[in-house]
Protein backbone atom coordinates (compact mmCIF):
# COMPACT_ATOMS: atom_id res chain seq x y z
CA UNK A 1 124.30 107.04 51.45
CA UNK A 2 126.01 107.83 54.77
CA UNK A 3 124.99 106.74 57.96
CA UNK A 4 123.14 109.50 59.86
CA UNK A 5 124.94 110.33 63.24
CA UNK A 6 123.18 108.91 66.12
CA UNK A 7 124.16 111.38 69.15
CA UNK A 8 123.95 108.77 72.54
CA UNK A 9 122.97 110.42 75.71
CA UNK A 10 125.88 110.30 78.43
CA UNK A 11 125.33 107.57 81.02
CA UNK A 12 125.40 108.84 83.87
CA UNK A 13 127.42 107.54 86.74
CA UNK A 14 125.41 105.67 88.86
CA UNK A 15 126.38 106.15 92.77
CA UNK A 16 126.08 104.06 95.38
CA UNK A 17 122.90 105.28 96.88
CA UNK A 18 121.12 105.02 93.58
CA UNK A 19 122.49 100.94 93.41
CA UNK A 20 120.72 100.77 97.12
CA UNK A 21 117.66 102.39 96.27
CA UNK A 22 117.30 99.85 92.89
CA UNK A 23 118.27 96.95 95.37
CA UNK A 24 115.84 98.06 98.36
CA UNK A 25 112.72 95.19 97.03
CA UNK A 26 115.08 92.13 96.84
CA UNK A 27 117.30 92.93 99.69
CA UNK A 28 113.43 93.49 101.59
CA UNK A 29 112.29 90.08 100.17
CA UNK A 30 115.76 88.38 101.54
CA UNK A 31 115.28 89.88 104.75
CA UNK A 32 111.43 88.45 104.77
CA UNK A 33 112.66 85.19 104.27
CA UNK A 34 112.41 84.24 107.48
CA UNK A 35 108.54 83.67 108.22
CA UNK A 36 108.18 85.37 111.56
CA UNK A 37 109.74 88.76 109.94
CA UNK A 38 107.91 88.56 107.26
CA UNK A 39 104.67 88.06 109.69
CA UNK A 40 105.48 91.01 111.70
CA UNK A 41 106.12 93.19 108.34
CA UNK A 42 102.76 92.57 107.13
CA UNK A 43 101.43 92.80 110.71
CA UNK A 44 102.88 96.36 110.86
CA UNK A 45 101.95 97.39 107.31
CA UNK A 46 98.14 96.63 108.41
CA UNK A 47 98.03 98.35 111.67
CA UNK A 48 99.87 101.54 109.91
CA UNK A 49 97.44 101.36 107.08
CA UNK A 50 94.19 100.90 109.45
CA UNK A 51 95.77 103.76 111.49
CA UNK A 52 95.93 106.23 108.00
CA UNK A 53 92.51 105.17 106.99
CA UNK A 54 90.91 106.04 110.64
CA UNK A 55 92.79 109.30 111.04
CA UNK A 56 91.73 110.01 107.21
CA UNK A 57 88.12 109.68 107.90
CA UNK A 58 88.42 111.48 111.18
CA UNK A 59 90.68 114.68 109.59
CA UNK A 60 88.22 115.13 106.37
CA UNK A 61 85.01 114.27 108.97
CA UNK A 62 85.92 117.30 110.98
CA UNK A 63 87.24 119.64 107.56
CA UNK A 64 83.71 118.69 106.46
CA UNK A 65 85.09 120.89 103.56
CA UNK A 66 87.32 117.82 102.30
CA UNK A 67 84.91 115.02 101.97
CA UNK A 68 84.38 114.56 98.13
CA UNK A 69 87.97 114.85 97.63
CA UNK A 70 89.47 112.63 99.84
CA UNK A 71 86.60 110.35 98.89
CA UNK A 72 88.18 110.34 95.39
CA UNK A 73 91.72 110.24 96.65
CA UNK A 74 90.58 107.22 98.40
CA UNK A 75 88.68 105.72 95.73
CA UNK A 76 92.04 106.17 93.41
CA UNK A 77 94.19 104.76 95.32
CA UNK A 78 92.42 101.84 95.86
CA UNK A 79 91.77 101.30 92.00
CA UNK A 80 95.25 101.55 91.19
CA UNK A 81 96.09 99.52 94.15
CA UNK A 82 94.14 96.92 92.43
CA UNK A 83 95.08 97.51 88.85
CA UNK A 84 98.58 97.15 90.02
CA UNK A 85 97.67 93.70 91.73
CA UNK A 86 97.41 92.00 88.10
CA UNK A 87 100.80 92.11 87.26
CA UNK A 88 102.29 91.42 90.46
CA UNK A 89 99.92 87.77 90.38
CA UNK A 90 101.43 86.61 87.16
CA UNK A 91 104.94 86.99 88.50
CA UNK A 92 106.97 83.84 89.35
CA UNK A 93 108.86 85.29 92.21
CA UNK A 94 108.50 86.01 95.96
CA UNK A 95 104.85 87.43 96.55
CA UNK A 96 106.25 90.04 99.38
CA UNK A 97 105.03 92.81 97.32
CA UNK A 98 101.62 91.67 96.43
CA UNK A 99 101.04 90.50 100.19
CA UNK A 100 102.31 94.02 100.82
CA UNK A 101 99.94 95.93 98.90
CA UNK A 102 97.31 93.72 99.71
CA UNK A 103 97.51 94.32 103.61
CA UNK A 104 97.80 98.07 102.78
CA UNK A 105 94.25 98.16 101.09
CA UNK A 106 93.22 95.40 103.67
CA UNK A 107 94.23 98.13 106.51
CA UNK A 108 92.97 101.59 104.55
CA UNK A 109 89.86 100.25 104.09
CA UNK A 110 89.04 98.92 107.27
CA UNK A 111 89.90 102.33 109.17
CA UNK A 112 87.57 104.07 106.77
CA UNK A 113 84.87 101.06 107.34
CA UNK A 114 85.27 101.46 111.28
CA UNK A 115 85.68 105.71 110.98
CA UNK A 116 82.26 105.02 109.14
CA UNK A 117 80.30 102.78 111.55
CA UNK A 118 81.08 105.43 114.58
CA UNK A 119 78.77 108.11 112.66
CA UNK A 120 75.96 105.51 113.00
């Protein structure tokens, strides 16, 4: 019996930009090596995240149009926010990306929270 003929997809050449864009989390972890960077990355990542989740609650508040669906866009993102925390717990490396996403749902959901309180 002959061996069937197993046709191999080309590889592709791999450019430099792709090689950056593969290397972006570690050379970000390396970078937040230093505590005080790391501090003000996380810092940053909340305020920007508290900003998106006030200016989300004011936009759809005023659409009045938009509310169930950027309740579920919300809701979503925030599931798979967590579901993706699982994973990055059980890894043995830097936590930069779980603190990350963590101060990111910390942020969104305290702008919604506050954007809620101001109807009271």
């Amino acid at each position: 019996m002959a061996d069937p003929v197993v046709s191999e997809q080309p590889r592709f050449q791999q450019t430099q930009f792709q090689r950056r864009i593969s290397q972006a989390g570690e050379r970000l972890e390396t970078w937040a090596i230093n505590p005080w960077r790391r501090l003000s990355l996380l810092l940053l990542l909340l305020l920007g995240s508290f900003a998106v989740g006030g200016s989300l609650g004011t936009i759809t508040g005023a659409l009045s149009d938009l509310d169930p669906l950027a309740a579920l866009v919300v809701v979503l993102l925030l599931e798979l926010a967590t579901r993706v925390r699982g994973p990055l717990l059980r890894q043995n490396r830097d936590r930069l990306g779980l603190q990350l996403l963590d101060m990111g749902r910390i942020g969104l959901l305290y702008g919604l929270l506050l954007d809620g309180f101001k109807l009271l």
